[in-house]
Protein backbone atom coordinates (compact mmCIF):
# COMPACT_ATOMS: atom_id res chain seq x y z
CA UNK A 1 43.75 -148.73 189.33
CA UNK A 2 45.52 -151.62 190.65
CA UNK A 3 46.26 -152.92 187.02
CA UNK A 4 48.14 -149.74 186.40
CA UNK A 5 50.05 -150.04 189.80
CA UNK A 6 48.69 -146.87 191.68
CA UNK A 7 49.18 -148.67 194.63
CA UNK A 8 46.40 -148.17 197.38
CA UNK A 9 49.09 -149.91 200.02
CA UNK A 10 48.92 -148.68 203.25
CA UNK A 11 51.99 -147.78 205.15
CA UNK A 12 54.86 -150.31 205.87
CA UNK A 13 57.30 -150.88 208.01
CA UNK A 14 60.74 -150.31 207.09
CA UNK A 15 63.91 -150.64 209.16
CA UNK A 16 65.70 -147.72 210.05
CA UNK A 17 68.83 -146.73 209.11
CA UNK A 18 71.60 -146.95 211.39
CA UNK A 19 73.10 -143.09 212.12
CA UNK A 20 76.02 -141.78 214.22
CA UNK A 21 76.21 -138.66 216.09
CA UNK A 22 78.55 -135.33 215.22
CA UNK A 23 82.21 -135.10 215.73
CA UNK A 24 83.77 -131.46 216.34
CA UNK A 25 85.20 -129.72 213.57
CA UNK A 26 85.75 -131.27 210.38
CA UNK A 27 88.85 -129.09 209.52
CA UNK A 28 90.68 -130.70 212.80
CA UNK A 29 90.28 -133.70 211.59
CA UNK A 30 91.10 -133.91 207.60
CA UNK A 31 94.13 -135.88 207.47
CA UNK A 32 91.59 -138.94 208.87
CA UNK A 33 89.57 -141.02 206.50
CA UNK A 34 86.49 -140.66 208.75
CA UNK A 35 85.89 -136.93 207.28
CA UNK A 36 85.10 -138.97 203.95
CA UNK A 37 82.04 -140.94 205.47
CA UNK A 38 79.76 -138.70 207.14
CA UNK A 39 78.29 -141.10 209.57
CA UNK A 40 81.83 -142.47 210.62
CA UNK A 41 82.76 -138.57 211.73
CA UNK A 42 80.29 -139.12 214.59
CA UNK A 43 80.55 -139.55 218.29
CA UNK A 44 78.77 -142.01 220.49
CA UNK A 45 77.03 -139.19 222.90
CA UNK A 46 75.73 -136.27 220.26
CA UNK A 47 72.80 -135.60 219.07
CA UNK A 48 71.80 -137.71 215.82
CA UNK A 49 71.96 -135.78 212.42
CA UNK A 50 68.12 -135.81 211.03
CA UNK A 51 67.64 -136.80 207.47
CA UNK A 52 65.44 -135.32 204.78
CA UNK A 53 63.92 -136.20 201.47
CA UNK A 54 62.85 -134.64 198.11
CA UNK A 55 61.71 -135.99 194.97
CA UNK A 56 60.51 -135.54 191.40
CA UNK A 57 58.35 -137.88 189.41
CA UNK A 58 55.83 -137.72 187.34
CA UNK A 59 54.45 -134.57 185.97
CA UNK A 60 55.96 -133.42 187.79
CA UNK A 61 55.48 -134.02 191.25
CA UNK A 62 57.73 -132.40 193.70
CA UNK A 63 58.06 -133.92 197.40
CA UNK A 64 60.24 -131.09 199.11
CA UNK A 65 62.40 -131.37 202.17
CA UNK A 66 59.94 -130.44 204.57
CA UNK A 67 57.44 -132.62 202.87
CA UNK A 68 55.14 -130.60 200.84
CA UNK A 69 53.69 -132.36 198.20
CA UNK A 70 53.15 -130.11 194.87
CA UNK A 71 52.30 -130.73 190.86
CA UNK A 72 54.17 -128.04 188.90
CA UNK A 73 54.64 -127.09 185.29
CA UNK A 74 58.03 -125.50 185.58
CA UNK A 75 58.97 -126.02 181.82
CA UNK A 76 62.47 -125.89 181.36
CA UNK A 77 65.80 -125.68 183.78
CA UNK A 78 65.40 -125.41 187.26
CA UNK A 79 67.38 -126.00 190.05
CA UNK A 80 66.68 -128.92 192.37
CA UNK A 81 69.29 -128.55 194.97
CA UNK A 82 71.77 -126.01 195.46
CA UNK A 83 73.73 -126.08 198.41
CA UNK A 84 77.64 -126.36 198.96
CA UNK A 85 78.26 -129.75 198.48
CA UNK A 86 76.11 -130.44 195.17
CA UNK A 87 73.82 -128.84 192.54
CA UNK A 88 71.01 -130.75 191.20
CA UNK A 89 69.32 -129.04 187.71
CA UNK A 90 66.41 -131.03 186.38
CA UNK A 91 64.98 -129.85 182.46
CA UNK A 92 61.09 -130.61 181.78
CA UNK A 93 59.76 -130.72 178.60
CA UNK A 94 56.18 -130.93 177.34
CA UNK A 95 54.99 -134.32 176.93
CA UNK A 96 52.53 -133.90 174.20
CA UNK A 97 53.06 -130.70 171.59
CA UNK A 98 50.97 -127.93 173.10
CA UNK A 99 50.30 -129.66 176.37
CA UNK A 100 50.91 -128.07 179.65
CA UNK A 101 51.86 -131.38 181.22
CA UNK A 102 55.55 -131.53 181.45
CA UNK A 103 57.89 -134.09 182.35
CA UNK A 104 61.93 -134.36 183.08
CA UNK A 105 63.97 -134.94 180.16
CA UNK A 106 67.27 -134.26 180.99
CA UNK A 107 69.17 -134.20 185.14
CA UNK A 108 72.27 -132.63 185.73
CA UNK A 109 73.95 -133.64 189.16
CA UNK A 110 77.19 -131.72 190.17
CA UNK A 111 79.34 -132.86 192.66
CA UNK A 112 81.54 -130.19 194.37
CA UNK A 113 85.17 -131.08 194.75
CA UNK A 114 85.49 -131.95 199.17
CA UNK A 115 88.95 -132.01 201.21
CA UNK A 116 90.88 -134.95 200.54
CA UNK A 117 87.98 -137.04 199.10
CA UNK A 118 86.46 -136.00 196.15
CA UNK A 119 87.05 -134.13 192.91
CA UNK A 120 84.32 -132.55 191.52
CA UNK A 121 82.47 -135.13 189.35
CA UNK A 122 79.52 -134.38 187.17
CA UNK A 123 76.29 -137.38 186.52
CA UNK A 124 73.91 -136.79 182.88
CA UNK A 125 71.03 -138.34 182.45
CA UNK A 126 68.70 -137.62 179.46
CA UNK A 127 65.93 -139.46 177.79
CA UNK A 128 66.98 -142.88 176.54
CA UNK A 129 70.35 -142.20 178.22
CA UNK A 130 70.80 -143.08 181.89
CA UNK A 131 74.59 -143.69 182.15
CA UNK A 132 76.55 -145.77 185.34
CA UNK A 133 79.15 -143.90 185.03
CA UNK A 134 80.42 -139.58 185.53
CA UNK A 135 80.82 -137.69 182.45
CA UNK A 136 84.56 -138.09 182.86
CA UNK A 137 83.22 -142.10 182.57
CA UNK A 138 84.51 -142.69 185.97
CA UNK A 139 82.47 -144.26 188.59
CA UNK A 140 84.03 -142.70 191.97
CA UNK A 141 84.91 -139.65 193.20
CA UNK A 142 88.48 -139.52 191.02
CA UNK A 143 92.09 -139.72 192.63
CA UNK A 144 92.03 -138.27 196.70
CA UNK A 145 92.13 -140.16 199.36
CA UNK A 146 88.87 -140.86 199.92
CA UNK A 147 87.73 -141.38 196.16
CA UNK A 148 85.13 -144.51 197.57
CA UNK A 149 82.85 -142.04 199.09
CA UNK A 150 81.47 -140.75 195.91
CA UNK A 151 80.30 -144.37 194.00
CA UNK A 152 77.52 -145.28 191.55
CA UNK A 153 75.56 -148.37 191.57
CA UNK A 154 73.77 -149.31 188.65
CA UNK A 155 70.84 -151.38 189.82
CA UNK A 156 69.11 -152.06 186.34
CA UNK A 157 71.06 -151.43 183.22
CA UNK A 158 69.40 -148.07 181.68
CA UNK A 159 66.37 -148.01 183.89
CA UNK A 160 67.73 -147.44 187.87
CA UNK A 161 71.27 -146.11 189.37
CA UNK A 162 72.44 -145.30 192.95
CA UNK A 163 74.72 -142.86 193.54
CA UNK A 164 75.75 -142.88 196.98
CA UNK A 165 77.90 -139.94 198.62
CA UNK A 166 78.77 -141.43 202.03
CA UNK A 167 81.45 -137.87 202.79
CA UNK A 168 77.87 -135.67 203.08
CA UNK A 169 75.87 -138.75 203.78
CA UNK A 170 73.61 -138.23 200.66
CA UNK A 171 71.78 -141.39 198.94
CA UNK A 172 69.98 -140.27 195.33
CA UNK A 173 68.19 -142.57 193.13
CA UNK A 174 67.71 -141.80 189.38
CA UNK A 175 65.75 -143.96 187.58
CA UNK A 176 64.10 -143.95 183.56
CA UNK A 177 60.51 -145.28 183.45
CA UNK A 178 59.41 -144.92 180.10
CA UNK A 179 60.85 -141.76 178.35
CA UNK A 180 61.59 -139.71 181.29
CA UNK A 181 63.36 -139.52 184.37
CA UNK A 182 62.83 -139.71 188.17
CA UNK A 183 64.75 -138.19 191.28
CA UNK A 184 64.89 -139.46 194.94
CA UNK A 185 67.43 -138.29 197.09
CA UNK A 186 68.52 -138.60 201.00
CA UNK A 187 70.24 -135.77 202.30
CA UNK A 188 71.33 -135.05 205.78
CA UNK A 189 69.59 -131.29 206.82
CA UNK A 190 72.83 -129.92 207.92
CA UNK A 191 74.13 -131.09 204.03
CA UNK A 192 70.41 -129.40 203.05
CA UNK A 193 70.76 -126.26 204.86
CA UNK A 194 74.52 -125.69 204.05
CA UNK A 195 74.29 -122.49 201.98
CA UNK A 196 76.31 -119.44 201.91
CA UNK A 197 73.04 -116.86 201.53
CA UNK A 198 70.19 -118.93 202.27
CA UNK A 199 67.82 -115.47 200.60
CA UNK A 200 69.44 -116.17 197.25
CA UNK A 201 68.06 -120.16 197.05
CA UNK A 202 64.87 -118.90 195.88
CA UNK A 203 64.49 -121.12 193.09
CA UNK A 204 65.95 -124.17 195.32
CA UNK A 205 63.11 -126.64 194.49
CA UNK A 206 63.42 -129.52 196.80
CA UNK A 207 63.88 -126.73 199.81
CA UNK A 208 61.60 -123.93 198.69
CA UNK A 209 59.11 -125.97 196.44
CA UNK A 210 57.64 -124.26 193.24
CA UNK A 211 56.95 -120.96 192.46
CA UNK A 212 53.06 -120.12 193.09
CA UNK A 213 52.62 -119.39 189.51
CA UNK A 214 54.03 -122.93 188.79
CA UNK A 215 51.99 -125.07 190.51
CA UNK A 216 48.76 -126.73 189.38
CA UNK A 217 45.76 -127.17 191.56
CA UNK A 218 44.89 -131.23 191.93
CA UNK A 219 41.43 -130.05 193.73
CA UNK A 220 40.40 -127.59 190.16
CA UNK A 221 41.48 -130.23 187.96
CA UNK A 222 39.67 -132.54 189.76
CA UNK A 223 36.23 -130.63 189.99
CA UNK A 224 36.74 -129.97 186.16
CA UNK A 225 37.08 -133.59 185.17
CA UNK A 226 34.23 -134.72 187.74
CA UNK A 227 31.71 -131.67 188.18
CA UNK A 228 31.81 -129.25 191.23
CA UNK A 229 29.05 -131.28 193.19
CA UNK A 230 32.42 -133.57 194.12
CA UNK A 231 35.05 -133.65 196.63
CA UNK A 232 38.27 -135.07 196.56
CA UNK A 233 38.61 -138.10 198.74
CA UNK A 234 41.34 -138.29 201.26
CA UNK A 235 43.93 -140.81 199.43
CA UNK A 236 47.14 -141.20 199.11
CA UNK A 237 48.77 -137.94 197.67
CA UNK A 238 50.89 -140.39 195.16
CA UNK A 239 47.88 -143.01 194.02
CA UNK A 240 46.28 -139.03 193.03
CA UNK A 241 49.31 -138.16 191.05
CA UNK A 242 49.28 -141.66 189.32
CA UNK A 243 45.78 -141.26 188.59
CA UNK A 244 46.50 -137.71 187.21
CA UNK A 245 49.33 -138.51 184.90
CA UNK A 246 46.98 -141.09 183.34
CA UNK A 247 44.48 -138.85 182.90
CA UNK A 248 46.31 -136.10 181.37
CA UNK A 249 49.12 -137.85 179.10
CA UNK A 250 47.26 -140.84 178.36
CA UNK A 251 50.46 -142.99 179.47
CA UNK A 252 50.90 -146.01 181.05
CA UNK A 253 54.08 -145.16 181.89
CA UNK A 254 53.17 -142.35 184.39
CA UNK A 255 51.23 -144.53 186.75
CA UNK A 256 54.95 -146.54 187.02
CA UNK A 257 56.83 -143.36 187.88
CA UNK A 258 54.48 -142.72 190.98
CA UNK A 259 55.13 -146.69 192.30
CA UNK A 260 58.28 -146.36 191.60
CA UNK A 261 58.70 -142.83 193.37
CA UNK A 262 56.60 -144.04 196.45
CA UNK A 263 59.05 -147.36 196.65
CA UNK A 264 62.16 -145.10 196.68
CA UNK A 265 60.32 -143.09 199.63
CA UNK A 266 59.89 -146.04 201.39
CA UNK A 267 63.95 -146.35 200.85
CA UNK A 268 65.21 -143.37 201.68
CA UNK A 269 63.02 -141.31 204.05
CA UNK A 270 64.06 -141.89 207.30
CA UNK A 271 60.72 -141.57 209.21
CA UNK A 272 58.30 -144.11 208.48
CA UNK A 273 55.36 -142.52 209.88
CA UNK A 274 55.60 -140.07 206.94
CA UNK A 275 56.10 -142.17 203.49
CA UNK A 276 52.40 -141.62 202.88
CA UNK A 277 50.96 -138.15 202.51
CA UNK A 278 47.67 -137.00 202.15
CA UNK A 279 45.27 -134.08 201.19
CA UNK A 280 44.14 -133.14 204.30
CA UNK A 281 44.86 -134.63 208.12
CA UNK A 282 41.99 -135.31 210.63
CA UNK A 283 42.01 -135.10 214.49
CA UNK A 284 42.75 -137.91 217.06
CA UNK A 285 41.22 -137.47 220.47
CA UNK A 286 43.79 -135.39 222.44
CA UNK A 287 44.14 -132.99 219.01
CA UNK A 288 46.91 -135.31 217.93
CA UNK A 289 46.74 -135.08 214.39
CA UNK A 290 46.52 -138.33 211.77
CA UNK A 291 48.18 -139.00 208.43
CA UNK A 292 44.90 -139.55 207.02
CA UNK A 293 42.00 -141.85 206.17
CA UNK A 294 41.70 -145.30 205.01
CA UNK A 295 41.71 -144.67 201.18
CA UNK A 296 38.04 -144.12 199.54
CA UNK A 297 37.13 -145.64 196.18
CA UNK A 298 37.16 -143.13 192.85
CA UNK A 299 34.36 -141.58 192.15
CA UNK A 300 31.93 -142.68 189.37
CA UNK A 301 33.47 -140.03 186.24
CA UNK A 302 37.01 -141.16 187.25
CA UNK A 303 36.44 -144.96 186.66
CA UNK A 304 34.41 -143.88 183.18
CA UNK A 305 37.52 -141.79 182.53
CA UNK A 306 39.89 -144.46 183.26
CA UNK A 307 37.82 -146.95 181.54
CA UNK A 308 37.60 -144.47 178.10
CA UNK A 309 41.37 -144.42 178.20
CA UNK A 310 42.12 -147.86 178.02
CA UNK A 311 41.44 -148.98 174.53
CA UNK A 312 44.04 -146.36 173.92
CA UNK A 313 46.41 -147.52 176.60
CA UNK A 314 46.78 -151.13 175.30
């Protein structure tokens, strides 16, 4: 699979990113420019804030908060992220007439207007349209004080942008590989848990992951492709989802979404030790418990499988 960059890559160091701890309260001090960069509004001897990711790639493939790692179908709108600072609404749509695999079309990023630093600012991305710029075609947070906290980047003209949000020290990549789109996002877990009723964030993707009727079992599509005398090998929980797109959409462009989704993990999550997930865990002596196995090669029906698709592929 290495031709079609499901990358087998073991886990790699990354340097950590450099945090400050929590001032007092925020209202006290919002006449100062440090309430527009969350990090800034820190002092020296608190606890550091804990960061958190989520992301959607894929077909889709949903990384959640507390790292769960699930394939959905959720045709449609749903809600992302829905806190007090920003809603995040991705639409999936089906890749193939009649298929069930889905994939996002269309992200919706809202911005909630913050003290003196931000106006509320809204980001639209649809296929074949990733703009560097707000709908209002700004590219910061408007006219307050503190506008410069709310910026996009764009990193590769209609493929990846940044948008950074240093006044709730968020980070969220949104990228266009192929037809659809990708999400990544670093977010703070007070930012993540700021909600005013935490029961009514049901549908809060990234926090609650998908509804059980929504998700799709990699271990039955598996034994259905391969027979039921097979198990799945413990591998990397993104080189499966590369291999699944493939095998269920036929594009090339799928297995790019997954390397690109496991390079923005290796960006923005903020524990190394956990950029790599896998199906199952094993035991250490001392019942510590591992992030997995070395990675075992595909069984027999899954090269043949690979190998029938190719002609169509190129």
């Amino acid at each position: 699979m290495s031709q079609h960059n499901c990358s087998k890559d073991g886990p790699t160091s990354q340097p950590r990113l450099r945090t400050l701890p929590p001032a007092g309260d925020s209202q006290e001090r919002s006449d100062s420019p440090e309430i527009c960069h969350y990090e800034k509004s820190f002092h020296k001897h608190s606890a550091a804030p804990n960061y958190t990711h989520c992301g959607l790639f894929g077909d889709p493939h949903l990384r959640t908060f507390t790292d769960r790692f699930q394939t959905c179908k959720v045709q449609g709108a749903w809600p992302l992220i829905d806190n007090n600072y920003l809603n995040v609404q991705v639409t999936n749509t089906p890749v193939l007439p009649g298929s069930p695999a889905t994939a996002t079309s269309k992200l919706t990023i809202i911005f909630k207007n913050f003290q003196e630093c931000v106006d509320q600012k809204v980001y639209q991305a649809e296929m074949d349209e990733l703009p560097a710029a707000f709908a209002d075609g700004s590219k910061n947070g408007g006219d307050r004080h503190g506008a410069n906290s709310l910026k996009i980047t764009e990193k590769v003209s209609g493929q990846h942008v940044e948008i950074q949000a240093k006044y709730i020290g968020t980070t969220i990549v949104v990228r266009q590989v192929g037809r659809y789109l990708t999400f990544a996002v670093r977010m703070p877990e007070e930012v993540v848990n700021a909600v005013e009723d935490r029961d009514s964030q049901g549908l809060y993707l990234c926090l609650r992951g998908c509804p059980l009727n929504q998700q799709i079992d990699f271990q039955a599509f598996r034994a259905s492709a391969e027979g039921p005398d097979e198990k799945l090998p413990v591998e990397d929980l993104y080189y499966q989802a590369c291999v699944f797109d493939l095998l269920t959409t036929g594009d090339v462009n799928f297995t790019l979404a997954a390397y690109y989704a496991l390079e923005d993990v290796k960006m923005l999550h903020s524990n190394k030790d956990k950029l790599h997930l896998y199906e199952r865990t094993r035991e250490l002596p001392g019942g510590v418990a591992a992030a997995g196995q070395p990675l075992a090669p595909w069984p027999l029906l899954s090269t043949l499988a690979l190998l029938a698709l190719l002609p169509v592929l190129w």
